[in-house]
PDB file of N, CA and C in Angstrom:
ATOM      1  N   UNK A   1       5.744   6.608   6.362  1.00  0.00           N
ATOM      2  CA  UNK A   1       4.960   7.797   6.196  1.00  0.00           C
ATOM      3  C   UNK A   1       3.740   7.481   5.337  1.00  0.00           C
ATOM      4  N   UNK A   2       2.529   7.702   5.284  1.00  0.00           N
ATOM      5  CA  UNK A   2       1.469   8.055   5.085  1.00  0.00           C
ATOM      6  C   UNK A   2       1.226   8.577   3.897  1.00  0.00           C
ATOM      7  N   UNK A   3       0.684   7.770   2.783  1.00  0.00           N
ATOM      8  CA  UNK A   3       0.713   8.778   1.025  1.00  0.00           C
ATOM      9  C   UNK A   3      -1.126   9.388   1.410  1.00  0.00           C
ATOM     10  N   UNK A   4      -1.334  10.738   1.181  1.00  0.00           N
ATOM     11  CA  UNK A   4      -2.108  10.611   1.124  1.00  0.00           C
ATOM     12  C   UNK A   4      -3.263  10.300  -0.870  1.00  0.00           C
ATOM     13  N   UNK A   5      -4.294  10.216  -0.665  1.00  0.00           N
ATOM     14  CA  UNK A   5      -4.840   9.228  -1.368  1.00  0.00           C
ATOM     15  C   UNK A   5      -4.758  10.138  -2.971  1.00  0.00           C
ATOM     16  N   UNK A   6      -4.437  11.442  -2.474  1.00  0.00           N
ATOM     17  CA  UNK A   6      -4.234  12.267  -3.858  1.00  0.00           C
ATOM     18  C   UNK A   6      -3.124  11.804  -4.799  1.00  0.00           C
ATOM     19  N   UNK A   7      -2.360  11.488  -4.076  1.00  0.00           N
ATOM     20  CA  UNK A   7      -0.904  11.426  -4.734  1.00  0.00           C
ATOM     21  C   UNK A   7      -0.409  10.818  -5.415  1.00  0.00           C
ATOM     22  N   UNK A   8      -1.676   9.280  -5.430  1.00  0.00           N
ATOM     23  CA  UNK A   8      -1.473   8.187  -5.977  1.00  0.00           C
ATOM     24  C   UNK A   8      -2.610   8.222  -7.283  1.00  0.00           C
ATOM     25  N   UNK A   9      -2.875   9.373  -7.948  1.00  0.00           N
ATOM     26  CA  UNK A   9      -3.553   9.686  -9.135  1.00  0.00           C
ATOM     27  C   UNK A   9      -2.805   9.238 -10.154  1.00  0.00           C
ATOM     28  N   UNK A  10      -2.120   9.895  -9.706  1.00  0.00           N
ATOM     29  CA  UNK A  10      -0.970  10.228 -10.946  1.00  0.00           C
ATOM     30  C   UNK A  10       0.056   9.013 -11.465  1.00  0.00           C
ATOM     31  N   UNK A  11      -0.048   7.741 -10.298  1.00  0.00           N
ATOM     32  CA  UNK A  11       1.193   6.912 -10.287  1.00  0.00           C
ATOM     33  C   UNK A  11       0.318   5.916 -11.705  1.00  0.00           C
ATOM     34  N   UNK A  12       1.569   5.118 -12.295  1.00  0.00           N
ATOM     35  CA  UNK A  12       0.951   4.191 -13.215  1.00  0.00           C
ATOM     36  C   UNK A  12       0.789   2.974 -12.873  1.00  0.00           C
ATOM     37  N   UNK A  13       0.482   2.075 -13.746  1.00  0.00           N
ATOM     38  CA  UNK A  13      -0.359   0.908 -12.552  1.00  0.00           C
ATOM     39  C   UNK A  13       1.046   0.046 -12.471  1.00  0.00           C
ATOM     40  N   UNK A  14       1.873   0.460 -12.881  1.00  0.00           N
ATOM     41  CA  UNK A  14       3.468  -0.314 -12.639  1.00  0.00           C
ATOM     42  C   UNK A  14       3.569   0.466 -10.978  1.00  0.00           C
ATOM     43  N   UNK A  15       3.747   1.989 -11.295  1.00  0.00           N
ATOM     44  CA  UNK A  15       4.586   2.221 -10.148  1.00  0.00           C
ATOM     45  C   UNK A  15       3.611   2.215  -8.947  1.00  0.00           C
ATOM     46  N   UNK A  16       2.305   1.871  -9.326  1.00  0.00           N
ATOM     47  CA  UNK A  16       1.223   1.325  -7.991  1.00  0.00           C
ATOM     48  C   UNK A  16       1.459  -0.058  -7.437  1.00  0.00           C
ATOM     49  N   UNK A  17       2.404  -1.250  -8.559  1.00  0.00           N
ATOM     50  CA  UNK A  17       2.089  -2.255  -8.621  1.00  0.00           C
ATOM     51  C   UNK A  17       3.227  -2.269  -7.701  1.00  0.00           C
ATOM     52  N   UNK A  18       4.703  -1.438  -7.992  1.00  0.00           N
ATOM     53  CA  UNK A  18       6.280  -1.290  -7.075  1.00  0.00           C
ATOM     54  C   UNK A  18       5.851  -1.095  -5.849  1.00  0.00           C
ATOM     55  N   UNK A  19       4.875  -0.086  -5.113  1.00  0.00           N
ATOM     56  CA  UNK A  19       4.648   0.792  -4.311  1.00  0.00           C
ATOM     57  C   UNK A  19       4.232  -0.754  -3.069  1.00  0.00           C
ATOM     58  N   UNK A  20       2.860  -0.767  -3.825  1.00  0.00           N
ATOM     59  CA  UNK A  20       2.333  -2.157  -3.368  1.00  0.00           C
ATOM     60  C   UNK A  20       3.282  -3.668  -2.524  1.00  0.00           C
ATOM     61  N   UNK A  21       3.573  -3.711  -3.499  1.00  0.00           N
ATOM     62  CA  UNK A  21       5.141  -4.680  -3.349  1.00  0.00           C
ATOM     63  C   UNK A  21       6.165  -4.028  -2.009  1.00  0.00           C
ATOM     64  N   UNK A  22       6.368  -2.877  -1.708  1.00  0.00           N
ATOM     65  CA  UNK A  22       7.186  -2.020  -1.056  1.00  0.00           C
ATOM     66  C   UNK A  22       6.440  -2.620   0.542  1.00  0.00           C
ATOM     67  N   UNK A  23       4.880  -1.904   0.302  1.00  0.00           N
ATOM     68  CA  UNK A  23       4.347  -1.990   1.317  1.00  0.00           C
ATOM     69  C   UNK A  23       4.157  -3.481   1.962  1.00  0.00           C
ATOM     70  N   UNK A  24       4.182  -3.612   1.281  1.00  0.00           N
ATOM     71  CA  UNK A  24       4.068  -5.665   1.810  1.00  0.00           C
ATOM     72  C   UNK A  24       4.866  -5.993   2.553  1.00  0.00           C
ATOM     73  N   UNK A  25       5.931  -5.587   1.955  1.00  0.00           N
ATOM     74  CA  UNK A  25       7.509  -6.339   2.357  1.00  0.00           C
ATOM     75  C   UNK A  25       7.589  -5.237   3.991  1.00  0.00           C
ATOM     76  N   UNK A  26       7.449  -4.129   3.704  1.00  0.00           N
ATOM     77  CA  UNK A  26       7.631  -3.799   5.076  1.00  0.00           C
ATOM     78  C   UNK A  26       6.520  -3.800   6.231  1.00  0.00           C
ATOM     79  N   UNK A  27       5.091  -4.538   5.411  1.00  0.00           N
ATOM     80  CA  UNK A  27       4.044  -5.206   6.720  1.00  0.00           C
ATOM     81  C   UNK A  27       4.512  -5.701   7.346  1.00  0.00           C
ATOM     82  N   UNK A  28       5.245  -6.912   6.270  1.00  0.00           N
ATOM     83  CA  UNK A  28       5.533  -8.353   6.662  1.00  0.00           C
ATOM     84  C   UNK A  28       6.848  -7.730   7.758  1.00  0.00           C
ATOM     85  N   UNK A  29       7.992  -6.898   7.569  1.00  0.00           N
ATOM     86  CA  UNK A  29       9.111  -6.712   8.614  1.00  0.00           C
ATOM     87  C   UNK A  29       8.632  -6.199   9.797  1.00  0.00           C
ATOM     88  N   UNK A  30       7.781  -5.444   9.989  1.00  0.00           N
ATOM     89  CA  UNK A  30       6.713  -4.539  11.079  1.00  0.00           C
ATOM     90  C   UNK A  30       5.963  -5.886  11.834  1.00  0.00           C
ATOM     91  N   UNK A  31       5.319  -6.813  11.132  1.00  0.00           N
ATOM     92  CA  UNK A  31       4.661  -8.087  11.618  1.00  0.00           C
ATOM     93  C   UNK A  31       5.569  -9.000  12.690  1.00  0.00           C
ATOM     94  N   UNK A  32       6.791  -9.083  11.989  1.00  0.00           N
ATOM     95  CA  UNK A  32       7.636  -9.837  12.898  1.00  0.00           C
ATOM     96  C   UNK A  32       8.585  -9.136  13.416  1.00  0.00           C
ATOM     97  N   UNK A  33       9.024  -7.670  13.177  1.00  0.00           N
ATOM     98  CA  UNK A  33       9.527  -7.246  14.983  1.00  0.00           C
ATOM     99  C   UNK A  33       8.884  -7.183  15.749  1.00  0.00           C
ATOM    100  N   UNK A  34       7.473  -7.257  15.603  1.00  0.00           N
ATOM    101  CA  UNK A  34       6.208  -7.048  16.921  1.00  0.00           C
ATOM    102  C   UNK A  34       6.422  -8.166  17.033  1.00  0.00           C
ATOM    103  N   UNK A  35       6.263  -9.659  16.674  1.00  0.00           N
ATOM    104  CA  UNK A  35       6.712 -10.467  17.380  1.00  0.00           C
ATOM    105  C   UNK A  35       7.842 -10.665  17.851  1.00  0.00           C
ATOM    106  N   UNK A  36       8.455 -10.071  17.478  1.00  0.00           N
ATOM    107  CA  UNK A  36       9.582 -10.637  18.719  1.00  0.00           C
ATOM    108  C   UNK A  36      10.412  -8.984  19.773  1.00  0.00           C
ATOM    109  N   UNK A  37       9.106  -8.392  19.838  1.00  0.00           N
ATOM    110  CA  UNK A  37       9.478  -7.631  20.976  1.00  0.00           C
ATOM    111  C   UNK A  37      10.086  -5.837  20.225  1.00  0.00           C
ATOM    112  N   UNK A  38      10.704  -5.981  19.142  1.00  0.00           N
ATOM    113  CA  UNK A  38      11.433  -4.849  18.644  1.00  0.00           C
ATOM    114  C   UNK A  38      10.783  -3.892  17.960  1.00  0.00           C
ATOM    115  N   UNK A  39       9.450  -3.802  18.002  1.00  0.00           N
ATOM    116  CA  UNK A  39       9.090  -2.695  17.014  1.00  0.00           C
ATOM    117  C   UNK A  39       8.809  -1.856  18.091  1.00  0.00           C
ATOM    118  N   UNK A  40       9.035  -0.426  17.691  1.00  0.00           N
ATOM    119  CA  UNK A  40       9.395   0.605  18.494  1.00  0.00           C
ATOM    120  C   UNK A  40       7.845   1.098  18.013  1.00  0.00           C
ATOM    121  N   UNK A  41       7.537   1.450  17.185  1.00  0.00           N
ATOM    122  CA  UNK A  41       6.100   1.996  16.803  1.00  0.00           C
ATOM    123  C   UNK A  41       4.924   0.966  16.372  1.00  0.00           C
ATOM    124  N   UNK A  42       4.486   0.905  17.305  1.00  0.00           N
ATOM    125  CA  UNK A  42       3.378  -0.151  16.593  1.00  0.00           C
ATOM    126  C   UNK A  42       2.545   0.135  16.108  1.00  0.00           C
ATOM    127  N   UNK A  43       1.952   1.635  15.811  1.00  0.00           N
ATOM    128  CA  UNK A  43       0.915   1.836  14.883  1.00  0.00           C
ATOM    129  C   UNK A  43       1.120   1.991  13.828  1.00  0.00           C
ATOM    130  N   UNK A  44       2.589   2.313  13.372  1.00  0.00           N
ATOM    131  CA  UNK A  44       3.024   1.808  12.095  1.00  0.00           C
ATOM    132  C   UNK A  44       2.598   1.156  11.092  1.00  0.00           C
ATOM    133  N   UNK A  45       1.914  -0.484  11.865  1.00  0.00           N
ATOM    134  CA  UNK A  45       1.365  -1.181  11.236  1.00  0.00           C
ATOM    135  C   UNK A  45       0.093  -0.744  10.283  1.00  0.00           C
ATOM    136  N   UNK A  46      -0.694  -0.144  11.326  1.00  0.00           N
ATOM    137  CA  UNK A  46      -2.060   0.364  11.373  1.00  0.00           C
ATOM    138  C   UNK A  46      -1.611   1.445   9.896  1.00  0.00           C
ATOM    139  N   UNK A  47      -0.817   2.221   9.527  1.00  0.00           N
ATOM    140  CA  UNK A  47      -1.062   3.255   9.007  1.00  0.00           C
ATOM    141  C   UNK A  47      -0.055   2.226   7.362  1.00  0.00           C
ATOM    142  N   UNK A  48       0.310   1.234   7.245  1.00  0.00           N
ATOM    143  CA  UNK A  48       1.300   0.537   6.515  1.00  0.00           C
ATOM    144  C   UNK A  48      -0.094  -0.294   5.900  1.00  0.00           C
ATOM    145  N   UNK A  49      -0.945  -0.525   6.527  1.00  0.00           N
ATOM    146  CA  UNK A  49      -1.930  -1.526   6.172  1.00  0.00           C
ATOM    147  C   UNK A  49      -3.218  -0.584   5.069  1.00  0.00           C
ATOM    148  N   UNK A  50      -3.342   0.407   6.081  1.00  0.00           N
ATOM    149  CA  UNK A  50      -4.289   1.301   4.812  1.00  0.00           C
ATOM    150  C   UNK A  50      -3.716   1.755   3.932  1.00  0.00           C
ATOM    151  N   UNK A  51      -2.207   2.246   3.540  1.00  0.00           N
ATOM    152  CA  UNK A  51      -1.396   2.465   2.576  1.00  0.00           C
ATOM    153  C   UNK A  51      -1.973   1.236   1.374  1.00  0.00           C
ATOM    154  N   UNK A  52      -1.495  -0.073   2.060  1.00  0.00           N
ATOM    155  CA  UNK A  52      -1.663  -0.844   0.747  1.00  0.00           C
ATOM    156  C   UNK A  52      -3.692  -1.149   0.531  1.00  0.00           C
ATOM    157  N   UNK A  53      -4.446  -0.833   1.416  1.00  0.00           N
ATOM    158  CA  UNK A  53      -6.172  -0.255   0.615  1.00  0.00           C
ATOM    159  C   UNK A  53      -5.965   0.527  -0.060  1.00  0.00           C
ATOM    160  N   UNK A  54      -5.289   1.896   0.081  1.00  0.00           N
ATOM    161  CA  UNK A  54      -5.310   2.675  -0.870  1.00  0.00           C
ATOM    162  C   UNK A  54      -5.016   2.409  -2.006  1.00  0.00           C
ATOM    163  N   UNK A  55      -3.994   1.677  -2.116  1.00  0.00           N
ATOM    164  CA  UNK A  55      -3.193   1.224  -3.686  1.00  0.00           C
ATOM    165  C   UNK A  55      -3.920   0.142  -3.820  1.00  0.00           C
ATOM    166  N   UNK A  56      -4.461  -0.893  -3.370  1.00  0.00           N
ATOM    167  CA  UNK A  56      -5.411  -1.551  -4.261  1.00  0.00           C
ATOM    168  C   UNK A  56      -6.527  -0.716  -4.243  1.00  0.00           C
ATOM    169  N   UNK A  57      -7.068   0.049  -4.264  1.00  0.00           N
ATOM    170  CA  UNK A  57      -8.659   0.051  -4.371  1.00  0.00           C
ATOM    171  C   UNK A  57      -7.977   1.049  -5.868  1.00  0.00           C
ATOM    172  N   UNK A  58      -6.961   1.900  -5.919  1.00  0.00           N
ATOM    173  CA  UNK A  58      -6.272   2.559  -6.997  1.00  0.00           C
ATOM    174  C   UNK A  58      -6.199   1.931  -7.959  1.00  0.00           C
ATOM    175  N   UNK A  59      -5.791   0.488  -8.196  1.00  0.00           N
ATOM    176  CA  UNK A  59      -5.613  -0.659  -8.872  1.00  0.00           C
ATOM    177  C   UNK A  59      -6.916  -1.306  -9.392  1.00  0.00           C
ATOM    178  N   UNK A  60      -7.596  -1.460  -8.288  1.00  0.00           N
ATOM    179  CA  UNK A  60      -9.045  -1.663  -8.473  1.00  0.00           C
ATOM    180  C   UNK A  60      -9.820  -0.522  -9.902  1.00  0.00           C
ATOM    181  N   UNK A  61      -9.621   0.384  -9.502  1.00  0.00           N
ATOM    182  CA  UNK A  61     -10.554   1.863 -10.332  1.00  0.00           C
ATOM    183  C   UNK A  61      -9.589   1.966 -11.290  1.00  0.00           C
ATOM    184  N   UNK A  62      -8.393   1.539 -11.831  1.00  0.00           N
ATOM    185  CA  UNK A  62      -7.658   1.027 -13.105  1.00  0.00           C
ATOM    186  C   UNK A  62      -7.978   0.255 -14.148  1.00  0.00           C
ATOM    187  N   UNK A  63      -8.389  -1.074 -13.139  1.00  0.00           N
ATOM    188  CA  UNK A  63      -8.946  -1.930 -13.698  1.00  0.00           C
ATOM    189  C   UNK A  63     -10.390  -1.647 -14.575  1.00  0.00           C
ATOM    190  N   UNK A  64     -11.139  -1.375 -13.684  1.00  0.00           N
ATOM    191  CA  UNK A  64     -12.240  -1.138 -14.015  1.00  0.00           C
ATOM    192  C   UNK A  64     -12.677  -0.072 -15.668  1.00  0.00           C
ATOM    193  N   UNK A  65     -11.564   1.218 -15.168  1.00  0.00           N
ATOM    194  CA  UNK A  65     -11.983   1.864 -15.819  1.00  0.00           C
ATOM    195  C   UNK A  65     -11.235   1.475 -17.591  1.00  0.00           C
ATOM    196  N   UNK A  66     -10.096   0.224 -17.161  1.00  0.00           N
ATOM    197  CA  UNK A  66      -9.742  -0.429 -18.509  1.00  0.00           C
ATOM    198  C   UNK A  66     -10.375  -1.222 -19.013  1.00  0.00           C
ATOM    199  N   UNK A  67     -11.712  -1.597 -18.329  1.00  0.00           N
ATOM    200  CA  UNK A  67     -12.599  -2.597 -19.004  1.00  0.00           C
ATOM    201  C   UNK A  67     -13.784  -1.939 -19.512  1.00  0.00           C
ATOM    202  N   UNK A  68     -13.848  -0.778 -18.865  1.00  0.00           N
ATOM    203  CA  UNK A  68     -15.096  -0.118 -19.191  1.00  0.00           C
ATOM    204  C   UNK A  68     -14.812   0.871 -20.506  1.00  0.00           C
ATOM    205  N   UNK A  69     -13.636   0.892 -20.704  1.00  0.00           N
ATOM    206  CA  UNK A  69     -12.938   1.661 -22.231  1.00  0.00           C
ATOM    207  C   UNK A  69     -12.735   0.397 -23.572  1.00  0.00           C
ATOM    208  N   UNK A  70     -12.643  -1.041 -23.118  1.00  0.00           N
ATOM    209  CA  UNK A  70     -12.727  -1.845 -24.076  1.00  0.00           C
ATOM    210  C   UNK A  70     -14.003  -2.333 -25.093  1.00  0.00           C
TER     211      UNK A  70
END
């Protein structure tokens, strides 16, 4: 499912960093049932892949705004 980009205001850069990690692991499982024939939804991918832009660019504007407070 689809976070939309509000939702991830609020998360801390741990539970952006879990989320992140989450999404990977199930690219990477989505990546290789399409290879080998079993993924039932393949746009899955498509919507698993902007999940993790969202959380980095979130990560990104974290960063930033912790350097720009130092």
């Amino acid at each position: 499912m689809a976070i939309k980009s509000k939702e991830y205001i609020d998360y801390t850069k741990l539970e952006l960093d879990d989320k992140l990690r989450q999404f990977e692991e199930e690219l990477f499982n989505l990546r290789f049932k399409a290879k080998t024939s079993k993924l039932d939804k393949p746009h899955k991918i498509k919507i698993v892949r902007r999940d993790i832009a969202r959380i980095k660019t979130f990560l990104r504007q974290l960063k930033l705004k912790e350097e720009k407070g130092d």
